[in-house]
Each structure stands twice: as C-alpha cells, then as structure tokens.
Protein backbone atom coordinates (compact mmCIF):
# COMPACT_ATOMS: atom_id res chain seq x y z
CA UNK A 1 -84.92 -128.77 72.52
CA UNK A 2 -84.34 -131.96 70.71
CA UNK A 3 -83.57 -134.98 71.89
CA UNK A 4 -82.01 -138.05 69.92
CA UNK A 5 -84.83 -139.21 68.62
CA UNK A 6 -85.83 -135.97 67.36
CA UNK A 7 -88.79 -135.61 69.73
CA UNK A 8 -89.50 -131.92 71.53
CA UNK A 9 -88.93 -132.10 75.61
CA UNK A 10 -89.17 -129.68 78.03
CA UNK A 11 -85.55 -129.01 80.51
CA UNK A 12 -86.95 -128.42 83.69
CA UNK A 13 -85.56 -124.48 85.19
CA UNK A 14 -83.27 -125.34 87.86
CA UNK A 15 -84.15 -121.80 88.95
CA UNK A 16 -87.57 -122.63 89.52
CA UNK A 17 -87.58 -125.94 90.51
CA UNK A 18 -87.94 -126.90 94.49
CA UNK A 19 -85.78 -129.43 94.13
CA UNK A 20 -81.74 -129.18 95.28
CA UNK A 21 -79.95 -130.90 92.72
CA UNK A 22 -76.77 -132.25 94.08
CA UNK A 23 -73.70 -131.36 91.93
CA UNK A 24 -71.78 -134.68 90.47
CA UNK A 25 -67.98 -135.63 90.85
CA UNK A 26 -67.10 -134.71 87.45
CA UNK A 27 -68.70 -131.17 87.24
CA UNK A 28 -66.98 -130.15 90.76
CA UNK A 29 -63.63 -131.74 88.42
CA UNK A 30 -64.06 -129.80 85.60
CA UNK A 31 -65.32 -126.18 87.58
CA UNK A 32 -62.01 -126.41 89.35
CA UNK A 33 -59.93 -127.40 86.09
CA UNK A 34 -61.79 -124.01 84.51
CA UNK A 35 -61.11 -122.00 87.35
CA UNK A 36 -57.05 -123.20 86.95
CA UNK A 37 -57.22 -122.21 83.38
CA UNK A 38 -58.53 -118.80 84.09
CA UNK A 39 -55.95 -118.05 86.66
CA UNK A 40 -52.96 -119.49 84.01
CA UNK A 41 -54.31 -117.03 81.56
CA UNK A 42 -54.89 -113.92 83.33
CA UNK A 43 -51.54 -114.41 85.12
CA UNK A 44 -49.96 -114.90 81.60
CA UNK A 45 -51.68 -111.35 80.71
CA UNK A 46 -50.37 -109.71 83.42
CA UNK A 47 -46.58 -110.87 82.48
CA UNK A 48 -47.22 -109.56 79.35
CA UNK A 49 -48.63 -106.76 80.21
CA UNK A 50 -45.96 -103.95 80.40
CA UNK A 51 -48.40 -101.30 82.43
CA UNK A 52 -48.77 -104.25 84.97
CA UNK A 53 -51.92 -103.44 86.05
CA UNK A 54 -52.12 -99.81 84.71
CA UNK A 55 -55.39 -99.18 82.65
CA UNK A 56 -55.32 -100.31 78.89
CA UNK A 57 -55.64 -97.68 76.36
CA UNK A 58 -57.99 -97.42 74.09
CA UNK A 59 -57.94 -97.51 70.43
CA UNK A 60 -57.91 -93.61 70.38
CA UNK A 61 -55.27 -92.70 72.72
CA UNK A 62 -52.73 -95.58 71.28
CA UNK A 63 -53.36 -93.36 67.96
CA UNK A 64 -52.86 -90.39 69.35
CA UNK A 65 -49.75 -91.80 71.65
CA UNK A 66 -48.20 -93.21 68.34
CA UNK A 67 -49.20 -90.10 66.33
CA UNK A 68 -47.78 -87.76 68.89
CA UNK A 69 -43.98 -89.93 68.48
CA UNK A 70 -44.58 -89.68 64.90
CA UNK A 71 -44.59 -85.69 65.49
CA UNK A 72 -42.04 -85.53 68.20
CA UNK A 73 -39.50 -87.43 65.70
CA UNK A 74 -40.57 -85.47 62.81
CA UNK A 75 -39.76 -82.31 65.03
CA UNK A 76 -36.32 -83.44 66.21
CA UNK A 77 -35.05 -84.61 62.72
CA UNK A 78 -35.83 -80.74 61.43
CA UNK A 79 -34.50 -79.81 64.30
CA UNK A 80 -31.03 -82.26 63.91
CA UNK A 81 -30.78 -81.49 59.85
CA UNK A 82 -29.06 -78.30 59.60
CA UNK A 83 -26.38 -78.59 62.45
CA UNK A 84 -25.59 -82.31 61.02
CA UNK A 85 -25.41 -81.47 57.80
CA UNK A 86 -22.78 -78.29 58.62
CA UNK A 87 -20.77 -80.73 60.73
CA UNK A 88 -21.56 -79.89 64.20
CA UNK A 89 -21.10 -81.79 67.49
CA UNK A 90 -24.80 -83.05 67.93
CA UNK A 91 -23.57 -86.12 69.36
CA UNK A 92 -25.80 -86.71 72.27
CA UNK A 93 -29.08 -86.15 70.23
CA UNK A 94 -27.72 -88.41 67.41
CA UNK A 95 -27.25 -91.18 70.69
CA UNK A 96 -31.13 -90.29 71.89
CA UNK A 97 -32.03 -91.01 68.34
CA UNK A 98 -29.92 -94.19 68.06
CA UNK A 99 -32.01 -95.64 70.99
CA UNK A 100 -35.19 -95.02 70.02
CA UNK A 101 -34.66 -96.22 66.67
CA UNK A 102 -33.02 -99.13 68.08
CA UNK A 103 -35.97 -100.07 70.68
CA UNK A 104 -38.74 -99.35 67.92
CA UNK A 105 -41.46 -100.98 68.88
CA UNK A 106 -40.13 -101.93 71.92
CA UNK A 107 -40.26 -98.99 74.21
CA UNK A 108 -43.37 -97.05 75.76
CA UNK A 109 -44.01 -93.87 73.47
CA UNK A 110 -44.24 -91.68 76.24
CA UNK A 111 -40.49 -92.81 77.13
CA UNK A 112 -39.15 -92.60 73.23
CA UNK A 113 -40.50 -88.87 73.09
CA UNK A 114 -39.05 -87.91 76.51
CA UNK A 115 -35.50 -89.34 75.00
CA UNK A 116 -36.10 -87.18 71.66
CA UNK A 117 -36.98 -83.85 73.81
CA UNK A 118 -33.83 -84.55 75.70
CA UNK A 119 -31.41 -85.06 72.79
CA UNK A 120 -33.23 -82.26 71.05
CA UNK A 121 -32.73 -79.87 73.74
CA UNK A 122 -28.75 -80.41 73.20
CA UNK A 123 -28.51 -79.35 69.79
CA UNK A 124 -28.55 -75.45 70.49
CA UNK A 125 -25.40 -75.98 72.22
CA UNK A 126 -23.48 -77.96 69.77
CA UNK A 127 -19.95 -76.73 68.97
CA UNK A 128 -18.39 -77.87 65.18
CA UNK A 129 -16.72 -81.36 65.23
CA UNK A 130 -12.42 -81.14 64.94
CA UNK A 131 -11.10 -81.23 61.53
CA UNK A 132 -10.97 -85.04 60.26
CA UNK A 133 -8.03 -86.97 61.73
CA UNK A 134 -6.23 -88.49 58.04
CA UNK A 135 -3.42 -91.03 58.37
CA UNK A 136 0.01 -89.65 56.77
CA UNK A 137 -0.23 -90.17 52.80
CA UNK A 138 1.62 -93.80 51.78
CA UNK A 139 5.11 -93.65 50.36
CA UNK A 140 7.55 -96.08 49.39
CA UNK A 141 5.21 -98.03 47.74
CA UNK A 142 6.64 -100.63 44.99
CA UNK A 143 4.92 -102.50 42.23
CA UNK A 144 4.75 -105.80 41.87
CA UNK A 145 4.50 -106.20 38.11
CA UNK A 146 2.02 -109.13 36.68
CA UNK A 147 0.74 -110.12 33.45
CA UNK A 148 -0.40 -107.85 30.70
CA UNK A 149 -3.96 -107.32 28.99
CA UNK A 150 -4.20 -107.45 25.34
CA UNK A 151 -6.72 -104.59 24.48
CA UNK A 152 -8.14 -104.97 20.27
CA UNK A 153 -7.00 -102.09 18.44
CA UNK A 154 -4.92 -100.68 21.32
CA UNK A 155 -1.59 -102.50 20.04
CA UNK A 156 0.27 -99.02 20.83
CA UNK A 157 -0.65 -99.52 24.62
CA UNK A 158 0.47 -101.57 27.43
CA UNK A 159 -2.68 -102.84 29.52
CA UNK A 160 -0.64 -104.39 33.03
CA UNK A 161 -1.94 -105.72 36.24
CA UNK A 162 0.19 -104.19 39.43
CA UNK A 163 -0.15 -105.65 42.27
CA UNK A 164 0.97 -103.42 45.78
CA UNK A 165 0.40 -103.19 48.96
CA UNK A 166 -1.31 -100.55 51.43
CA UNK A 167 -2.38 -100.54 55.29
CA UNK A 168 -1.17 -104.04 55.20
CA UNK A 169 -3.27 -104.71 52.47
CA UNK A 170 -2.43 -106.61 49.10
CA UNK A 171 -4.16 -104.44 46.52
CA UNK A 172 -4.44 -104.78 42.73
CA UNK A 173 -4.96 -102.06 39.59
CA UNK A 174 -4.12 -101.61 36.10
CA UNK A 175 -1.65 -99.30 34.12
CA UNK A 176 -2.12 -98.11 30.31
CA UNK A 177 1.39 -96.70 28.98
CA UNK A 178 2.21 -95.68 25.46
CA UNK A 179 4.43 -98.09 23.58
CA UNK A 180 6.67 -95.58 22.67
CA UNK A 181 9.49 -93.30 23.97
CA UNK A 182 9.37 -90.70 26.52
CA UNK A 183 7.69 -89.10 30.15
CA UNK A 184 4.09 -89.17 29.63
CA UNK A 185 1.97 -86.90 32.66
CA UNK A 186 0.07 -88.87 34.83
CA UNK A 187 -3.92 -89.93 35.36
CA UNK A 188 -5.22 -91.49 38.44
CA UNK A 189 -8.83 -92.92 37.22
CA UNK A 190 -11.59 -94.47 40.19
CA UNK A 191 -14.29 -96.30 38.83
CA UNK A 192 -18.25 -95.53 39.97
CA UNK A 193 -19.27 -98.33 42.21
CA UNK A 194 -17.81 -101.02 44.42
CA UNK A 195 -17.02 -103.55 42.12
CA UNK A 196 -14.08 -103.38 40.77
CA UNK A 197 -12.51 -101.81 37.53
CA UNK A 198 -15.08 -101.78 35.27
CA UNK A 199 -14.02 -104.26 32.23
CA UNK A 200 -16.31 -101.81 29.43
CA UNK A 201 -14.27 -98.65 30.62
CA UNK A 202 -11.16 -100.12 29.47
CA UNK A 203 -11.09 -99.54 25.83
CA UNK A 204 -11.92 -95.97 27.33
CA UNK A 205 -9.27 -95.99 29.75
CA UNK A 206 -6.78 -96.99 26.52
CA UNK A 207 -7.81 -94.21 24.48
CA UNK A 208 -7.45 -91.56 26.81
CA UNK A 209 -3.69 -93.01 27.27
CA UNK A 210 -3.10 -92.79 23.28
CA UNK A 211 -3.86 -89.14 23.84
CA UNK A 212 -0.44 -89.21 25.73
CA UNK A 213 -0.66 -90.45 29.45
CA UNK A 214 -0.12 -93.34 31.91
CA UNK A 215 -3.14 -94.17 33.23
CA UNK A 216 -3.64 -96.11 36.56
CA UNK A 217 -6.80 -97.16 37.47
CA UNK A 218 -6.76 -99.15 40.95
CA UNK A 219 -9.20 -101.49 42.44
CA UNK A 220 -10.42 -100.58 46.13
CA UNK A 221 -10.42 -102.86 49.28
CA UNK A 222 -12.96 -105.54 49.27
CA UNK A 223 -13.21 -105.76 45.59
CA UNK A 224 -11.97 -107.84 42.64
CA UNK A 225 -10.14 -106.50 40.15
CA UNK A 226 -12.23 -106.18 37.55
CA UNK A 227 -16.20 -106.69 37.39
CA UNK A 228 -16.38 -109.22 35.43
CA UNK A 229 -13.60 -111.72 35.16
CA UNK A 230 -11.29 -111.93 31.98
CA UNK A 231 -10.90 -115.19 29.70
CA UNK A 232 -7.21 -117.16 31.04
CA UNK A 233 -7.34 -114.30 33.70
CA UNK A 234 -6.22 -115.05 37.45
CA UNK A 235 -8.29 -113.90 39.90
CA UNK A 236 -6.86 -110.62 41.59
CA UNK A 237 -9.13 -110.14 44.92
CA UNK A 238 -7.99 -106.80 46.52
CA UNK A 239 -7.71 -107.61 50.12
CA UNK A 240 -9.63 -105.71 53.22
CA UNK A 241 -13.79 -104.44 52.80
CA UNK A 242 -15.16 -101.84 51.64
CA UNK A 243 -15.01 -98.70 53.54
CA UNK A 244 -16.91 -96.21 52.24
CA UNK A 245 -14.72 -93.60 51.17
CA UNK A 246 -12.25 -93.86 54.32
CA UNK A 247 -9.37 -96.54 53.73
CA UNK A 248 -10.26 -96.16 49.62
CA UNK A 249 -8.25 -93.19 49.86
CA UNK A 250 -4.94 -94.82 50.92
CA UNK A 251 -5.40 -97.35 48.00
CA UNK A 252 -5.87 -94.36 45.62
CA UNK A 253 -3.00 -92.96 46.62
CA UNK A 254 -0.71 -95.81 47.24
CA UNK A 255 -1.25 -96.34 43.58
CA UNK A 256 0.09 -93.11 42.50
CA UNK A 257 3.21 -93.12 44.65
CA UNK A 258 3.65 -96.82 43.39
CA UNK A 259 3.23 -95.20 39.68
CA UNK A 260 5.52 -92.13 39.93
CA UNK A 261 8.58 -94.59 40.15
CA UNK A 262 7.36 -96.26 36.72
CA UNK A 263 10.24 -95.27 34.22
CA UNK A 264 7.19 -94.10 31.66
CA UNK A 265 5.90 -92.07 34.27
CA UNK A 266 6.59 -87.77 34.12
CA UNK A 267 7.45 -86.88 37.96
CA UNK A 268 5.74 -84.50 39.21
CA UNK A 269 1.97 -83.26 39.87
CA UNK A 270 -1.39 -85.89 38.50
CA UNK A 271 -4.52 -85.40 37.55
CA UNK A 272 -7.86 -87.10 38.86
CA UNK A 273 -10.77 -88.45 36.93
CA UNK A 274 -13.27 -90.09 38.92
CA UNK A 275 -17.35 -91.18 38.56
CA UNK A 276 -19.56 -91.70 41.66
CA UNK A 277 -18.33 -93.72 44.35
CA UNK A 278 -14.62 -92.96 42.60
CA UNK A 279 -15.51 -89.76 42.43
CA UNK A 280 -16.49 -89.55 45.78
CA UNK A 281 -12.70 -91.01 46.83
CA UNK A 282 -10.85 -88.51 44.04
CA UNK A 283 -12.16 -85.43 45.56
CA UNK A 284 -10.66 -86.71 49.18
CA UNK A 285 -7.19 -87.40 47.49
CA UNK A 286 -7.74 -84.23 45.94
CA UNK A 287 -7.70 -82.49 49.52
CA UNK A 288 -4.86 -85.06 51.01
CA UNK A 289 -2.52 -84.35 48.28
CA UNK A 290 -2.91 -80.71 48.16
CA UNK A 291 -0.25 -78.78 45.50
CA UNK A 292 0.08 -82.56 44.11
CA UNK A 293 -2.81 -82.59 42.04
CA UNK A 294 -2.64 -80.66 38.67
CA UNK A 295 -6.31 -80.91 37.84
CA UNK A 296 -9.52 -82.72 39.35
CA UNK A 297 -12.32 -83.60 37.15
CA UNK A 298 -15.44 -85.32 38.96
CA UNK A 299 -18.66 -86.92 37.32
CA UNK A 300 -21.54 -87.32 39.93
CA UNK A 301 -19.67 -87.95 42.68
CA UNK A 302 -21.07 -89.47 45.68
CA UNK A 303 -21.58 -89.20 49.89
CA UNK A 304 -19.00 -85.32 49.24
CA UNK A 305 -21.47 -84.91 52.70
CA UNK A 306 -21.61 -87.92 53.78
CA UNK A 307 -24.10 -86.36 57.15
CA UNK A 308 -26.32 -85.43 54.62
CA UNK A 309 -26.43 -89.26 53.28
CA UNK A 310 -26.98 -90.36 56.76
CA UNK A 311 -29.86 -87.71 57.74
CA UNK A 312 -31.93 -88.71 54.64
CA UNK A 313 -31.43 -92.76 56.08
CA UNK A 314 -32.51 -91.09 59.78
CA UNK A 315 -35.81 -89.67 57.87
CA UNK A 316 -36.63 -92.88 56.01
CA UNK A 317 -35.85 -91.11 53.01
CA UNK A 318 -33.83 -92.37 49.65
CA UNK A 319 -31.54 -95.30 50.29
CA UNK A 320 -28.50 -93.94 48.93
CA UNK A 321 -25.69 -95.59 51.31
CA UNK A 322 -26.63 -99.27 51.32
CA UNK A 323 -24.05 -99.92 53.90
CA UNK A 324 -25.60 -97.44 56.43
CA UNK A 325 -27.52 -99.74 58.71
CA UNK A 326 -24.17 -101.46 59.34
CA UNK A 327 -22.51 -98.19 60.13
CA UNK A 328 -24.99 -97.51 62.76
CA UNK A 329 -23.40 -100.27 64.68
CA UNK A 330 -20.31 -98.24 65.68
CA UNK A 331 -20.86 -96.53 68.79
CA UNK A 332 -22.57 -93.04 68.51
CA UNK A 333 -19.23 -91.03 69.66
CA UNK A 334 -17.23 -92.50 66.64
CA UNK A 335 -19.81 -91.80 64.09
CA UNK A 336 -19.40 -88.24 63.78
CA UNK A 337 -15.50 -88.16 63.20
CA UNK A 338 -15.88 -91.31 60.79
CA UNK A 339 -18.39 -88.80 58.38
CA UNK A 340 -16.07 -86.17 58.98
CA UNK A 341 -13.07 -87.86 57.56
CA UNK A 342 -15.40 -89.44 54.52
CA UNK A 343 -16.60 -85.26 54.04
CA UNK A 344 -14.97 -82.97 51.27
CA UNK A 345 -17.32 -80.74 51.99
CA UNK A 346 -16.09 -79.85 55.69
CA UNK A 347 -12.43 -80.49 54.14
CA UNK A 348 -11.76 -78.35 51.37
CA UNK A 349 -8.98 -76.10 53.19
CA UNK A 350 -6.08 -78.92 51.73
CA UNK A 351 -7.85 -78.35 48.19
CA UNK A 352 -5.04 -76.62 45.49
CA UNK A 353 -6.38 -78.22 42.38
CA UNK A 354 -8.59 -76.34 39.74
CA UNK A 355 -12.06 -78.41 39.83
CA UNK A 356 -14.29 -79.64 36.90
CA UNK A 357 -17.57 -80.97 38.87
CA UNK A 358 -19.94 -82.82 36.47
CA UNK A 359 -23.38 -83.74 37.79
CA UNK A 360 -26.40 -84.94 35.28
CA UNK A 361 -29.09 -82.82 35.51
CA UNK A 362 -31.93 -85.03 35.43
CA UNK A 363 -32.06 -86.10 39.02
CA UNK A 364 -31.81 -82.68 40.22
CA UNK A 365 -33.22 -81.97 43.72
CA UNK A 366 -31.80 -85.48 45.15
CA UNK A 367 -29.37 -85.83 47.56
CA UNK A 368 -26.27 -85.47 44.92
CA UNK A 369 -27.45 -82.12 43.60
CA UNK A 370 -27.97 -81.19 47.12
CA UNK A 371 -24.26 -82.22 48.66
CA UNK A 372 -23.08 -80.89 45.38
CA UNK A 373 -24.88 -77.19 46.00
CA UNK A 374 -23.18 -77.64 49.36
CA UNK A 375 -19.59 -78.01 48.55
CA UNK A 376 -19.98 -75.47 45.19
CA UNK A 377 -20.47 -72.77 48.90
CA UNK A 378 -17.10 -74.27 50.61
CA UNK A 379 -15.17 -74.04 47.06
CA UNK A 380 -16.79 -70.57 46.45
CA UNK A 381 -16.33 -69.28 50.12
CA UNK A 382 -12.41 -70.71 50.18
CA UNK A 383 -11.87 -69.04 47.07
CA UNK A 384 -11.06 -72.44 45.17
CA UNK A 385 -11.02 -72.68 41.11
CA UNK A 386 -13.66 -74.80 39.95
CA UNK A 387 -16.34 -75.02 37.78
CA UNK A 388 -19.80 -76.64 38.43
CA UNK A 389 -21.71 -77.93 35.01
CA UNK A 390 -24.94 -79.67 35.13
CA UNK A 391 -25.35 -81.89 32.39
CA UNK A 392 -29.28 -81.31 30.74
CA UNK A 393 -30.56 -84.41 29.99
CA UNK A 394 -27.82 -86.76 32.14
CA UNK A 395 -28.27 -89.36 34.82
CA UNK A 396 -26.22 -90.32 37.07
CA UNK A 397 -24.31 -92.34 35.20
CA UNK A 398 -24.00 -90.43 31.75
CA UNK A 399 -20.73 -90.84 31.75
CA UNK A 400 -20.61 -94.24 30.93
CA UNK A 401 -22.78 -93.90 27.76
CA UNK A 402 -20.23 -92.98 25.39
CA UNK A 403 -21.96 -92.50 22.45
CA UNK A 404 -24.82 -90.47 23.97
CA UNK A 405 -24.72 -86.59 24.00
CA UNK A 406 -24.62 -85.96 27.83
CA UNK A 407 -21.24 -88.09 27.47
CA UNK A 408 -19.77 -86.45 24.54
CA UNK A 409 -20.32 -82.96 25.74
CA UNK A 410 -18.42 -83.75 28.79
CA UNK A 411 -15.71 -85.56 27.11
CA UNK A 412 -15.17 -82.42 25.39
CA UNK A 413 -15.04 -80.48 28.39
CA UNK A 414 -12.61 -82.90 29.98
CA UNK A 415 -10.05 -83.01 27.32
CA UNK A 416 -9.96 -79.52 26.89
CA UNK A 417 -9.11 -79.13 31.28
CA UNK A 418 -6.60 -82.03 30.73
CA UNK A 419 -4.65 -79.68 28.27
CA UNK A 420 -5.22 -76.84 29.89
CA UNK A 421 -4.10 -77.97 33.57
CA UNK A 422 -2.04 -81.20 33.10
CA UNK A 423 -1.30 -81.15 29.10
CA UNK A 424 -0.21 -84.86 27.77
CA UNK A 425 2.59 -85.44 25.87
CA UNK A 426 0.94 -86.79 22.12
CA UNK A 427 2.43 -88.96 19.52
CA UNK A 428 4.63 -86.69 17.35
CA UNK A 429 3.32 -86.05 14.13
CA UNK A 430 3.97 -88.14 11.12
CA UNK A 431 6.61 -86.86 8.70
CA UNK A 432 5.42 -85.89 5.16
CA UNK A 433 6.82 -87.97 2.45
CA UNK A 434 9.43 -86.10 0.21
C-alpha cells in the first residue's frame, strides 16, 4: 500500500496480530449509524414488497407468469368476440375484463388470470341484450331562420343557416332550395366526421339541389357549423358533445321535421345521403323513421357494429373510435345497451327503405368491410332491399374526391337511386324559340 509520501508499508493483519486493538468512539458511531441504515432499507423493501416476505421470483417464472396472462387474455378475448359482436349479454366477463385492464400493472398475474377464467366461464350462458331503448322521434320542431350563404355560380339556389332546437339543445344546419316555384322532394345529407358541415361539400351540396331538391344538411352536437369558418360569418356552435352516434340521431331528425314545414318543402317521405360518421347516424334514422324514408344511400359508413369497434380497442387492435377510452368510464352494466342503441346491425327490424351501401374497396378486411359483411346478413336475413357495391380502387373517403373515378362511378349510381326511389322535381325545360 502507499502511503502519502508514496513510500511502500506493510498494514499489520489484525487477524494475526496478538495484540487487542481497542475499537475508537467514532467507529462504534458510525457501525451503529450503518446498522440504522440497513434496517431503514430492508424495512422500506418489505413495504414495497407486495409478497411480504413470500420468495422473489426469478427472472424465468416472472416471464412465464406474464406470458401465461398474455395467453389467458388472448384466450378470453376469442372467447368474448363472437357473442359481443352478435349482441349478447356478456356483461359480467366484459366487467372481469374492465378490471384487469384497469389495474394493469398493478395487480398480481396470478389474480388478473383467475378474474379472466371467471368472466370467461360466464359467456356460455349469455342470453341476447333487449332491443335498444330509442327516445320518441322529435316533432314540432320550428326554424329559426338566419342569414343566407352566397354560393359562386349557384345564383338559382338559396344557401340559409337554420338554427333549432333538440333535447334542449340549440342546434344549427344549412338548407339549399331552388329559387324557383314549386314542392321540391326532400334530402337529409350528414357529413363524414365530427366537425361540422364540411365548407368544400357545399358547392356539392348546391348542385345536387339544382337537380330539383331541398337539401338540409345539419351540424351535430358538439360541433361548429361548418369546418372552417366563413369570411363576415357568425360563429354558429351547435350546443351539447359529441355522442357517438346516440343523441346525433335526434339532431338528424329534428332537422327534417323542422324542414317538412318549409313552404319549398314536398310533404311526405325523404331520402338519406350520408359518408362515415354521417353515414353511420343516416342508417340509425333510417331504422327510427321506418316507412318515412324513401331511399337510403350510405358511403363507408362507420361503428353500423359499434361491439365490433369496441372488441378490436379490447385486443389492442386499430384505433378506430378515438373516443373509446372515455366510454370505458361508464359503468360496465350501461355499456352494452349504449352499443346497442349506436348498432344498425342488431336494429334493422324498423328498416323500410331500399339501401344503396357504398364501401371503397381498398381497405378491405378492416373493421368497416367487416361490420359492413355483418349487416349485408341482417338486411339479407330480414329480407330488406339493398344493394352492397364495393368501390375497386376507393378509400374511405372516395367520396369526397369528386373528380376521381371511384367518386364519379358512385355519383352515377346515386343519381340514378334518387330517381328511381325519391325522383326530384327538375327545372322545366326551356321553350324553343318560334
């Protein structure tokens, strides 16, 4: 060893030596603060420690603990897919899942998988959920007439904003009328997303009305008006949040009892035209207004199995309902009937309308194509008219490309149902000069 000066020394082995050495003041001190420390830590362990005393695993059995939850959950999900997704009762395995999922991470594996095998054992015995519970259809609704929208090269139509209310609610849309004389059939249009009216469908919107039809197109709770807002525009905020498909339905139809007492408006049955998440409401009003609908056409609509939606979330699979975490909150007994009253699928008994379902082929084998497949069997089995086209070469939004092909062929398609089921009432023809 070296000392300070850098010279070699020999430490005498206490060991060896014959000699007690007496232990100082200060190293009795500091062998008792050391012995404190030690107790503070392992008692600090202990607290921790969740076996209390039980023996530590290993490395190898936490993997295989871990890997055998991994298995048990993978087992119960196949096991929970099929009854979910035809609308059963599996509410007591759907509350074992909720707490384990809830306490990931938290609980003792050996405790989640006991959980899982005791939900899973109560699926064989799960009886179909009750029809949905809907609220009576609005009436007596009454516009409240605002300002109108000046639309370039659409000086034969009337662009207004209409404010009304529903469920409490003060809701806004839009109505495109002919400028000229007569009854024209009506269109109930809901936009894809949760944004409001989309400001680039207008023109659209306009055009379809110059074929000969009032058009309403309505904002949904929780949004604005439009999606983007328009130059010396107010800003229309419909009141409320967004519901996924539940209280979007009243506002759907609260506009068209609102529109039937327009003067421009032919009494009578409507049509539908929806895209995605407006799809996904259309088809509901579709079943709620029964022999009221003349025709229903639907481009990729979304969550028309809204169990399916929420089994692919369960599996960690696609994120397709962004919302769904907060959904989860509700207590397990009232999520079932909530996804039942959101489902066409499990609700197409109310259905009278003739059906044009549009889906873009491109995405096949997701969730949409599935839940389409799905309620193609309920129309089929109920003996419903409807057609299902797949689109070659469309995304989910194809629609909304105008110009592409996807978009024309199905605006072809359209028109030529609209005639057929719900036929406008066109600009007469211009006389030939003498």
């Amino acid at each position: 060893m070296k000392n300070h000066s850098g010279d070699a020394r020999t430490i005498p082995d206490p060991k060896r030596s014959s000699i007690a050495r007496p232990i100082s003041a200060w190293r009795k001190l500091l062998c008792r603060r050391l012995a404190l420390c030690c107790f503070a830590l392992c008692t600090t362990l202990c607290a921790a420690d969740k076996f209390h005393g039980g023996a530590e695993l290993d490395p190898a059995q936490k993997a295989r603990t871990a890997s055998d939850l991994e298995l048990t959950e993978q087992t119960f999900l196949q096991a929970i897919r099929t009854p979910m997704r035809d609308g059963m009762d599996v509410e007591k395995a759907l509350a074992a899942w909720l707490q384990v999922r809830c306490a990931e991470g938290e609980m003792l594996p050996d405790d989640a998988i006991k959980i899982l095998m005791d939900g899973m054992a109560t699926i064989a015995d799960a009886k179909p959920l009750p029809q949905a519970q809907w609220p009576v259809n609005p009436t007596d609704v009454a516009f409240q007439l605002h300002e109108t929208v000046k639309l370039a090269t659409f000086d034969d139509i009337e662009c207004r904003i209409v404010e009304f209310e529903v469920d409490d609610l003060t809701q806004y849309g839009v109505v495109f009328t002919p400028r000229r004389e007569g009854e024209f059939p009506l269109i109930l249009y809901l936009h894809g997303a949760a944004f409001g009216v989309p400001v680039y469908s207008m023109p659209w919107l306009a055009e379809l009305s110059r074929t000969g039809y009032v058009v309403v197109a309505p904002a949904l709770r929780g949004e604005d008006l439009f999606t983007q807002r328009l130059r010396n525009q107010p800003e229309y905020v419909c009141e409320g949040k967004i519901e996924n498909l539940d209280g979007e339905v009243n506002d759907a139809l609260a506009m068209v009892d609102g529109a039937f007492k327009l003067p421009a408006v032919k009494p009578g049955k409507f049509a539908v035209v929806g895209h995605s998440f407006g799809s996904g409401v259309g088809l509901l009003v579709t079943a709620r207004a029964g022999d009221q609908v003349a025709v229903t056409i639907s481009y990729d609509a979304w969550f028309t199995n809204p169990f399916r939606y929420y089994w692919d979330r369960m599996r960690r699979g696609a994120n397709n309902w962004l919302s769904w975490e907060e959904y989860l909150e509700l207590p397990s007994a009232e999520q079932l009937p909530g996804l039942m009253r959101r489902s066409v699928v499990h609700n197409t008994a109310g259905i009278q309308a003739p059906m044009l379902l549009f889906i873009g082929g491109r995405y096949a084998g997701s969730v949409f194509h599935d839940t389409h497949e799905h309620l193609v069997d309920q129309l089929k089995a109920g003996g419903k008219t409807y057609v299902y086209d797949v689109v070659p070469g469309g995304g989910h939004n194809f629609v909304l490309y105008e110009d592409s092909e996807p978009a024309k062929y199905a605006y072809g398609v359209q028109m030529e149902w609209l005639q057929k089921y719900h036929a406008a009432n066109p600009a007469p023809e211009p006389a030939n000069p003498e």
